[in-house]
Protein backbone atom coordinates (compact mmCIF):
# COMPACT_ATOMS: atom_id res chain seq x y z
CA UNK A 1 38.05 16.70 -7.53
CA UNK A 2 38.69 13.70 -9.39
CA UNK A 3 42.26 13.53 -8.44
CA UNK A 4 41.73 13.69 -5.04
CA UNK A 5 40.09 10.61 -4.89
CA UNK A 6 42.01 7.70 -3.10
CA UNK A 7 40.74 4.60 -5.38
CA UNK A 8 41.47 2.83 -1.88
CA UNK A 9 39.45 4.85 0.69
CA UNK A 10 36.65 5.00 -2.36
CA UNK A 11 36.61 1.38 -1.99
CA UNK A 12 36.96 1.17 1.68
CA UNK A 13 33.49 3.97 1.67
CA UNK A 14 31.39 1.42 -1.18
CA UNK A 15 31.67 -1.15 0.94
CA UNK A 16 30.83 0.47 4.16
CA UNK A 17 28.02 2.02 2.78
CA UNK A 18 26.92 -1.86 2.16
CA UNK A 19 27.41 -2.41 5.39
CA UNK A 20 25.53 0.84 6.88
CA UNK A 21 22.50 -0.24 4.57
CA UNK A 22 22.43 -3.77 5.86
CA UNK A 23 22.33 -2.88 9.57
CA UNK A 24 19.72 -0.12 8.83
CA UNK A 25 17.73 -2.89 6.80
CA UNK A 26 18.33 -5.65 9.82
CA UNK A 27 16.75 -2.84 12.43
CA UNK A 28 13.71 -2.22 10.47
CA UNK A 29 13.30 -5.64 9.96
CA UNK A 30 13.78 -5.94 13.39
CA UNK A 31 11.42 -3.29 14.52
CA UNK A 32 8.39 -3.76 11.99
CA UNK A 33 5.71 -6.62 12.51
CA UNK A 34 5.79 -7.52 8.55
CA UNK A 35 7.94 -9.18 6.03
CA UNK A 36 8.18 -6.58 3.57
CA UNK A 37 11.73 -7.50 2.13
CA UNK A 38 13.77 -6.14 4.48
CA UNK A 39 15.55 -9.13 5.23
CA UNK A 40 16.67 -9.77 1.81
CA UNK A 41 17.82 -6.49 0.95
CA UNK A 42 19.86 -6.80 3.97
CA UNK A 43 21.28 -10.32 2.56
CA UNK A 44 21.88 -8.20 -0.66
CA UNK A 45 23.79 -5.65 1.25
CA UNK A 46 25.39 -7.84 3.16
CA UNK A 47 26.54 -9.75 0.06
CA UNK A 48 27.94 -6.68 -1.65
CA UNK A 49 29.75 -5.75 0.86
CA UNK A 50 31.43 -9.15 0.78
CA UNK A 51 32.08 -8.70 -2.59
CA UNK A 52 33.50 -5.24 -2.45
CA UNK A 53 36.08 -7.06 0.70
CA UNK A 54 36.98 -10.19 -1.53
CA UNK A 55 37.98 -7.15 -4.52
CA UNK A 56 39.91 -5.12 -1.45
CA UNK A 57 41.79 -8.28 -0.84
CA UNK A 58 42.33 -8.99 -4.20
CA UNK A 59 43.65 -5.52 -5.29
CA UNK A 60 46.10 -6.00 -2.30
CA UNK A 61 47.65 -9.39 -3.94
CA UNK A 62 46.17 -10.68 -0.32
CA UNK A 63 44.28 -13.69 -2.43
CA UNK A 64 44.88 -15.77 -5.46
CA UNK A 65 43.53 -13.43 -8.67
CA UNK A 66 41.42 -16.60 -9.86
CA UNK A 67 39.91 -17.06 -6.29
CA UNK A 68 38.93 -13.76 -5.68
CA UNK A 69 37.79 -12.39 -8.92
CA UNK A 70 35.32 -15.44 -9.13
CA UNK A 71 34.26 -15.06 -5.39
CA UNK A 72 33.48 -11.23 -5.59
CA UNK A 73 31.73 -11.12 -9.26
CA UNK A 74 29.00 -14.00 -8.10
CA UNK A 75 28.88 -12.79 -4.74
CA UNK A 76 28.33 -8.97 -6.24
CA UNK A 77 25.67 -10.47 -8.57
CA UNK A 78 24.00 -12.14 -6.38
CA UNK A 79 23.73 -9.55 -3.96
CA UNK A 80 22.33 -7.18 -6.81
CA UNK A 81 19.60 -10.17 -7.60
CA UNK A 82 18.49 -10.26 -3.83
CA UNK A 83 18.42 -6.40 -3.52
CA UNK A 84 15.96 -6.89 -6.77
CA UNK A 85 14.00 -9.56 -5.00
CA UNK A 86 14.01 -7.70 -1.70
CA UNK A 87 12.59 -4.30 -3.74
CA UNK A 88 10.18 -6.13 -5.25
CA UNK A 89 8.70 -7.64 -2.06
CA UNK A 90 9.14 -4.18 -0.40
CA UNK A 91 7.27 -2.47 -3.47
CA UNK A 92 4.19 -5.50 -3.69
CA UNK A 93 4.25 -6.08 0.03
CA UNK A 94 3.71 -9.86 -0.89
CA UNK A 95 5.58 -12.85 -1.48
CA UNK A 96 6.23 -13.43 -5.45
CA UNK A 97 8.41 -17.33 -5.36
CA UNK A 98 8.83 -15.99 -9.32
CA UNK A 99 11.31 -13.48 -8.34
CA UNK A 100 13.99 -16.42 -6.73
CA UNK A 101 14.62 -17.14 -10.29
CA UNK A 102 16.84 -13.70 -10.40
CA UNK A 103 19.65 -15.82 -8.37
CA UNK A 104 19.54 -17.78 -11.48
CA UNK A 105 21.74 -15.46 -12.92
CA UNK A 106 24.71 -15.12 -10.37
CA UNK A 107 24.98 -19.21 -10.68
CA UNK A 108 25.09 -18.89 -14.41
CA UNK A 109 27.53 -16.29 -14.09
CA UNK A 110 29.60 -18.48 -11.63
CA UNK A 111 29.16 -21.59 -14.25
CA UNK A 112 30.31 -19.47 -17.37
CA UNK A 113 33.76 -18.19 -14.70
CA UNK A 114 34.10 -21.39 -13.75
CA UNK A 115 34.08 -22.72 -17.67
CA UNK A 116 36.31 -19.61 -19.33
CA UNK A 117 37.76 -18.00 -17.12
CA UNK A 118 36.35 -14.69 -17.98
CA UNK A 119 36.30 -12.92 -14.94
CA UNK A 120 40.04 -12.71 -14.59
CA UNK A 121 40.66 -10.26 -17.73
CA UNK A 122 39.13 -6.82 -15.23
CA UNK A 123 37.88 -4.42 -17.61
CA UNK A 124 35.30 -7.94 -18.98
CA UNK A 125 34.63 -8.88 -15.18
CA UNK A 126 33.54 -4.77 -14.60
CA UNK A 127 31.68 -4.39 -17.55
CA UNK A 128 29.73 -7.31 -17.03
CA UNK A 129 29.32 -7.00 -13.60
CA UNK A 130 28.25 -2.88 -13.75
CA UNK A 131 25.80 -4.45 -16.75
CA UNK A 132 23.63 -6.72 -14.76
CA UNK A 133 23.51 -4.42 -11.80
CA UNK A 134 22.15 -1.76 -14.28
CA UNK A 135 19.93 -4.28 -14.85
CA UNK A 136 18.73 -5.17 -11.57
CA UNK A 137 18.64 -1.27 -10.09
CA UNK A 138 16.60 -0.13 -13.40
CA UNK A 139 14.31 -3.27 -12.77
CA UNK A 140 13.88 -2.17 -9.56
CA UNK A 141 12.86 1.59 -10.03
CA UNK A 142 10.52 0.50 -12.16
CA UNK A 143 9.06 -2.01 -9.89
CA UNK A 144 8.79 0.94 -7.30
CA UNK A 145 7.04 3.39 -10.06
CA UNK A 146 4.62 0.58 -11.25
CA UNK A 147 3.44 0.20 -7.93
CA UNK A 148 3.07 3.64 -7.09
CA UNK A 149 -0.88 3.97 -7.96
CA UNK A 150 -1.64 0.72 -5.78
CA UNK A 151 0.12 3.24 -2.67
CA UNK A 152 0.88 6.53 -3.70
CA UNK A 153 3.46 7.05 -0.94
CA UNK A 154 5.82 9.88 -1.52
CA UNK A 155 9.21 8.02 -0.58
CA UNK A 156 8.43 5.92 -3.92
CA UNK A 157 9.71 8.52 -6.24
CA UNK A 158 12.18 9.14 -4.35
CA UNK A 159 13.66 5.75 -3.68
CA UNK A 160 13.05 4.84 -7.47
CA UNK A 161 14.92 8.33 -8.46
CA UNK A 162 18.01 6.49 -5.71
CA UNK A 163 17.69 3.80 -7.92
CA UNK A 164 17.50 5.00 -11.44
CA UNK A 165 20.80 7.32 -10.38
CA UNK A 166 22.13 4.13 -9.21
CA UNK A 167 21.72 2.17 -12.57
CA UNK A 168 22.94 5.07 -14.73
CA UNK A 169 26.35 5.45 -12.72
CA UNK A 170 26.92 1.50 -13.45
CA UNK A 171 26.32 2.11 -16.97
CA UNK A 172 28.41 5.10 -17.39
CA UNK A 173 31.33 2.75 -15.89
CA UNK A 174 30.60 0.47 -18.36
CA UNK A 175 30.78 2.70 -21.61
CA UNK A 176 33.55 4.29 -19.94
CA UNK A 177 35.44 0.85 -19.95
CA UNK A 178 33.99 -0.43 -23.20
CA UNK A 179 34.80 3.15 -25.08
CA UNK A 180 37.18 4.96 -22.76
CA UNK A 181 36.88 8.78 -23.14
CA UNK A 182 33.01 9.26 -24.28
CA UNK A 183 31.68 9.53 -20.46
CA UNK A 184 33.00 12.78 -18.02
CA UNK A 185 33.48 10.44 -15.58
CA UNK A 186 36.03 7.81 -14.02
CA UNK A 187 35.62 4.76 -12.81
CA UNK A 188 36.79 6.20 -9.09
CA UNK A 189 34.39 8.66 -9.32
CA UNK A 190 31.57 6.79 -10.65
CA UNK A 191 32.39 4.29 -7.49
CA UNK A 192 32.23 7.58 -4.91
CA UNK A 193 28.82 8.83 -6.49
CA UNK A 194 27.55 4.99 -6.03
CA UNK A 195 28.16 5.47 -2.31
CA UNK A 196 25.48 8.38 -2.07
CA UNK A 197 22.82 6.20 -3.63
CA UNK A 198 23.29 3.27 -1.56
CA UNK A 199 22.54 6.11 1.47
CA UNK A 200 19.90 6.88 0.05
CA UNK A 201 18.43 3.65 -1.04
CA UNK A 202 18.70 2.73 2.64
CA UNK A 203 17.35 6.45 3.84
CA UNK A 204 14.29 6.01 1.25
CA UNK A 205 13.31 2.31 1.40
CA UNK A 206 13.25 2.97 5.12
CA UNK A 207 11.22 6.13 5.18
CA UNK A 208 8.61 3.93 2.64
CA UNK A 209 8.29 1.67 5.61
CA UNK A 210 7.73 4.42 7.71
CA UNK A 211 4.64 5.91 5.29
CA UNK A 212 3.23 2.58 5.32
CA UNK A 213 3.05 2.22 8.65
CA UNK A 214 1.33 5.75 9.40
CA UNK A 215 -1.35 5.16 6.05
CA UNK A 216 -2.15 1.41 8.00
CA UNK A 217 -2.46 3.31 11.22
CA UNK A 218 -4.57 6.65 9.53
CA UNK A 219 -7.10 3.43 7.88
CA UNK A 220 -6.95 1.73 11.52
CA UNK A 221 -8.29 5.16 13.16
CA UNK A 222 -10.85 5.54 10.00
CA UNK A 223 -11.94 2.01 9.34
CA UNK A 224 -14.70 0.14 11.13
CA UNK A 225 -12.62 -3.04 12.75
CA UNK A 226 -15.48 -5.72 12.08
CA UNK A 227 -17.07 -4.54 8.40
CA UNK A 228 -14.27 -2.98 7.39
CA UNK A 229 -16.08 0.34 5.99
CA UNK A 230 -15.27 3.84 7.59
CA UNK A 231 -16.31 4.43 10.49
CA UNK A 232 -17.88 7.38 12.53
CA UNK A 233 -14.68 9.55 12.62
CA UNK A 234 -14.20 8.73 9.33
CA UNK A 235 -17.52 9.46 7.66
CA UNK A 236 -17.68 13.12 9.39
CA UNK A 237 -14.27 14.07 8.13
CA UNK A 238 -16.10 13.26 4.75
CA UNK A 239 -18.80 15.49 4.68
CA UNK A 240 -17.75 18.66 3.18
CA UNK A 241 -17.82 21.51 5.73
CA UNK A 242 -19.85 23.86 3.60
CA UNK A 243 -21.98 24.57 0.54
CA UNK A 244 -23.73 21.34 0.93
CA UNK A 245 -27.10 22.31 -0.88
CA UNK A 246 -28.64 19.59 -3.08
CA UNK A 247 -26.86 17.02 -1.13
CA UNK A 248 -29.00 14.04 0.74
CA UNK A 249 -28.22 12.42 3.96
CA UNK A 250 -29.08 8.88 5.00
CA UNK A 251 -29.43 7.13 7.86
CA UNK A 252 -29.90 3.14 8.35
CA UNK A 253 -30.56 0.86 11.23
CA UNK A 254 -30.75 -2.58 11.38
CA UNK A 255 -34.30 -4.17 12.87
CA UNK A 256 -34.22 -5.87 15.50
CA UNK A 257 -30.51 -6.08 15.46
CA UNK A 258 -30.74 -6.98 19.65
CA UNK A 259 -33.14 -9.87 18.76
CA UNK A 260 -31.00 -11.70 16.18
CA UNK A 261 -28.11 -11.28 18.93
CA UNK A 262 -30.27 -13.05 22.10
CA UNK A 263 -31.88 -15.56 19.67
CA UNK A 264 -28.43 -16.55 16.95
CA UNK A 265 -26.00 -15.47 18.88
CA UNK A 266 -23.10 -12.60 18.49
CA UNK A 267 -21.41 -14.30 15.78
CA UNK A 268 -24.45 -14.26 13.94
CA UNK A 269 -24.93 -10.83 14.57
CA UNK A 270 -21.84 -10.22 13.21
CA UNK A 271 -22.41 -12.16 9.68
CA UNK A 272 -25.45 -9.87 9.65
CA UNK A 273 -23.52 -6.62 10.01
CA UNK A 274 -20.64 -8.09 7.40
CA UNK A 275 -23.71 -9.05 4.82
CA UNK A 276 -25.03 -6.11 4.95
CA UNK A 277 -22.27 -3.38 4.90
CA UNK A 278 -20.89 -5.38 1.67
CA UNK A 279 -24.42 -5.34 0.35
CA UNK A 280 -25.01 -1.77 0.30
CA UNK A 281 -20.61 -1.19 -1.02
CA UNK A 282 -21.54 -2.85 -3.85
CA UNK A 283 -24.92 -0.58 -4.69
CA UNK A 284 -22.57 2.77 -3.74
CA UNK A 285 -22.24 5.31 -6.45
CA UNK A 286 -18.79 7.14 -7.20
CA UNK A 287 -18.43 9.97 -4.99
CA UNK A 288 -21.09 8.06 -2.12
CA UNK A 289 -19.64 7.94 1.36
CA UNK A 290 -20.50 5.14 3.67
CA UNK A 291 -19.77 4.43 7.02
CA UNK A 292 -20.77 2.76 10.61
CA UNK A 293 -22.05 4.98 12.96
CA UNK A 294 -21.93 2.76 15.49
CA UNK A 295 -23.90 -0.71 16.70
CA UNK A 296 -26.15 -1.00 13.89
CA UNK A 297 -26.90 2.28 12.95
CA UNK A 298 -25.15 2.91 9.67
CA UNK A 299 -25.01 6.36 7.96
CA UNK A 300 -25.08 7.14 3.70
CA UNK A 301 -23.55 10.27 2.24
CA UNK A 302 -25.57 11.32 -1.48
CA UNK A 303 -23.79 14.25 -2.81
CA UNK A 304 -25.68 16.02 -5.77
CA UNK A 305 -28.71 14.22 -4.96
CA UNK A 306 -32.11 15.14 -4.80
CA UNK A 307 -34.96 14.21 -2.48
CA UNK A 308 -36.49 11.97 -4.79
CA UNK A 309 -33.50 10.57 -6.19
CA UNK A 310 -32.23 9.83 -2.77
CA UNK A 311 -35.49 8.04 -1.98
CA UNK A 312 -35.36 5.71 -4.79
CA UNK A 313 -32.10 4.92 -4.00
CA UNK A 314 -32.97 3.99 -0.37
CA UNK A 315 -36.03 2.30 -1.32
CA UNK A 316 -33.64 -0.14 -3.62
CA UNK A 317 -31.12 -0.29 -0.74
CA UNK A 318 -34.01 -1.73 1.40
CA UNK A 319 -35.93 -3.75 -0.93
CA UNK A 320 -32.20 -5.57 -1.53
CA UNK A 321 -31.72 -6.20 2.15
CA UNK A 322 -35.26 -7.94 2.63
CA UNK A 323 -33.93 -10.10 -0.07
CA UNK A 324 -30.65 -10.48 1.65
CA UNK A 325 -29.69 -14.17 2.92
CA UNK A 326 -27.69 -14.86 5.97
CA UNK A 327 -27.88 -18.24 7.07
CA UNK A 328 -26.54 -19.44 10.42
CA UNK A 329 -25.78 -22.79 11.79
CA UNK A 330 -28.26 -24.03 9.37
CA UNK A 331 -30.76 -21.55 9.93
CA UNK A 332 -32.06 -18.63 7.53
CA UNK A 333 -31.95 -15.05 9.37
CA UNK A 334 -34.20 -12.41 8.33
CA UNK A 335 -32.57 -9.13 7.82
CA UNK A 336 -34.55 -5.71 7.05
CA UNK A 337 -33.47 -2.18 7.62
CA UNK A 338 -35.71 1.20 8.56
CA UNK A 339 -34.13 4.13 6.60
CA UNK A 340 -34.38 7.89 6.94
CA UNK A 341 -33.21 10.50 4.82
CA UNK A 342 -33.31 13.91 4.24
CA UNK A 343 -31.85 16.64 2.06
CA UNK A 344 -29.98 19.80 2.48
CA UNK A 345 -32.03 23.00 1.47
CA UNK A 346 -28.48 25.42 2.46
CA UNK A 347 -30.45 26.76 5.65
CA UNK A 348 -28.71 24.32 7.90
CA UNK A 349 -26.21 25.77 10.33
CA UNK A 350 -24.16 22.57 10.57
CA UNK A 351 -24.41 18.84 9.88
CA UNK A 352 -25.66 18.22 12.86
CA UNK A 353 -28.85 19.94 12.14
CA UNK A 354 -28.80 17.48 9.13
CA UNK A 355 -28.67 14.46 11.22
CA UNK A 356 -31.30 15.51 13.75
CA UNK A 357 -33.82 15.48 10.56
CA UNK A 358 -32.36 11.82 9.28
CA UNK A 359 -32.57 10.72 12.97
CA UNK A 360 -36.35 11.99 13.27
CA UNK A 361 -37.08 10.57 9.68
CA UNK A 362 -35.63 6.92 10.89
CA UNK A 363 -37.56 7.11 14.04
CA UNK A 364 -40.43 7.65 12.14
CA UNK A 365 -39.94 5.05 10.04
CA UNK A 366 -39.44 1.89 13.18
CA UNK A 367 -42.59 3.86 14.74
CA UNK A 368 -44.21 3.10 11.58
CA UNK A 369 -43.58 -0.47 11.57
CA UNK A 370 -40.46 -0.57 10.22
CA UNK A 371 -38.63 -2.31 7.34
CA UNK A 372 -39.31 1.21 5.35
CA UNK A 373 -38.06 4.27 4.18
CA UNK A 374 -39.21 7.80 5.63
CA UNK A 375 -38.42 11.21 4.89
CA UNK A 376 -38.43 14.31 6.62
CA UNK A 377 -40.42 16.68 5.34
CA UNK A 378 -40.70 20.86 5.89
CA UNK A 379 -39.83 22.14 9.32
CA UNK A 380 -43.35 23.59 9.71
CA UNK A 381 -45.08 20.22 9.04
CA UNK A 382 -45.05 17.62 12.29
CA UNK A 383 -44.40 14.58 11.10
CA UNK A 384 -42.21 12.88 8.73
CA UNK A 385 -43.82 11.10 5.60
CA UNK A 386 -43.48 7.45 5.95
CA UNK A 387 -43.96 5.21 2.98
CA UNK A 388 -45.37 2.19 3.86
CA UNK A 389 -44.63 -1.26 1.96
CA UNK A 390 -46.65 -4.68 1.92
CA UNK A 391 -44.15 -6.44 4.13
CA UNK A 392 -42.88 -4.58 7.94
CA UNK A 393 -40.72 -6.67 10.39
């Protein structure tokens, strides 16, 4: 198969797959609302394609040997160092102004031409050029990898894999020009293979996009827009669907929630909310669930709780929020919160029979003055058990 590759259609293929990659990059770009790097690896595309033109030309005897072996290594190198730049803003999803210092190294490559004159002997403008994009596509796989547990998307192993094929083919062209005969593989060859990986490079960076977008629109359907916690939808696609026995269910609303509205304002009644969903984040055990249920009504998820345990821990909950300061155009606002739990004997048909008791427990607790925890108690008994504290709102 080897020998049936045209070095000049190989050529003529490397740089159009530059060129396919750019416009696919420009289009994203184009069509997504962020600045994820897109435009740069574009630029980098768009700059190895150059390159791979200005070596065309060359190889032809269409341009001066000095002109266009200088041209094509710094404008290759350079399009390598934005690719890295672009991957790494693509990867982080935010601006690093460290990572401009990569084009550092396509000047100093230009200075050292410009000095000795290296980059007209080929097999020293190849190696060094296939070294230091090893460099830069290695550098970039890992960027992809390390970034993987911040968002585990799947394209990342995939794009990184693009990548780390990528690197090795530029090394094998560079042992294969430093010690000719130890790598299976020519330097045509090596060029065709490249071709694949810049398809996919573009295929894979652009279906990471794609996963981003659908995770920012699954946490937009899930996440309450002002607090930022899940919401409803959210917090009943939590709950497991059975065996929920020993589990404790909580359910919170705000006092007087309408009152701080008419008196401070919306605004105010927003700082509230804010205050008080952060409050009760940072008191959340692993494996909690917490979410808005809607207005001010907020619901709390105890898995392998008891009844007891789950009261202390509401009881702390509220205790924090009467200590909780929000203070509005000048002005302190008293916050408390009426509470209802109750816990899951495994004679409940559904969830919903769980939140009818939690409902009935917080009702019981604003009928008893609020600002306090209450309980349900056994089906057979009429009332829940309130606890009553020194201080009710």
């Amino acid at each position: 198969m080897t020998a049936q590759l045209d070095l000049a259609t190989v050529l003529l293929l490397h740089k159009s797959s530059f060129l396919v990659g750019a416009f696919c990059f420009l289009y994203a770009r184009w069509q997504s609302p962020r600045d994820e790097g897109l435009g740069i690896l574009a630029s980098g595309f768009l700059f190895l394609a150059l390159a791979s033109t200005l070596a065309g030309y060359g190889e032809q005897k269409l341009l001066p040997p000095y002109l266009w072996t200088l041209s094509s290594f710094t404008l290759g190198i350079g399009g390598y160092a934005l690719f890295w730049i672009g991957v790494r803003r693509l990867s982080a999803g935010r601006r690093r102004l460290a990572d401009w210092l990569a084009l550092c190294v396509p000047v100093t490559g230009a200075l050292i031409g410009l000095i000795t004159h290296f980059q007209v002997v080929n097999y020293i403008r190849a190696s060094v050029f296939n070294a230091t994009a090893f460099l830069f596509l290695a550098a970039s796989a890992v960027a992809i990898i390390s970034d993987r547990s911040r968002e585990p998307l799947p394209a990342r192993a995939m794009l990184a894999a693009a990548m780390a094929v990528g690197a090795n083919l530029c090394l094998a062209v560079v042992i294969g020009l430093i010690k000719p005969g130890i790598v299976p593989i020519t330097t045509t060859y090596a060029f065709f293979l490249s071709i694949i990986c810049h398809f996919a490079i573009a295929l894979f960076a652009l279906v990471l996009v794609k996963e981003r977008a659908e995770a920012a629109l699954r946490r937009s359907a899930d996440t309450d827009a002002l607090t930022g916690v899940g919401n409803r939808r959210w917090f009943l696609a939590h709950l497991p669907k059975s065996s929920w026995q020993g589990d404790c269910l909580i359910v919170m609303d705000l006092d007087h929630f309408k009152r701080i509205n008419d008196r401070y304002g919306h605004h105010t009644g927003d700082q509230v909310l804010l205050a008080f969903a952060d409050l009760v984040q940072k008191n959340l055990r692993r494996g909690d669930s917490f979410a808005r249920l809607g207005g001010e009504e907020f619901g709390l998820y105890l898995p392998r709780t008891n009844k007891a345990q789950a009261f202390a821990i509401a009881e702390r909950l509220r205790r924090a929020v009467e200590e909780l300061q929000v203070v509005s155009n000048g002005q302190s606002v008293a916050v408390s919160v009426s509470i209802g739990l109750t816990a899951a004997s495994g004679t409940e048909r559904s969830w919903e029979d769980l939140f009818n008791r939690a409902d009935a427990a917080l009702y019981a607790a604003k009928r008893g003055g609020r600002n306090r925890v209450a309980s349900d108690l056994a089906p057979a008994e009429p009332e829940p058990l309130v606890l009553s504290l020194d201080r009710a709102s």
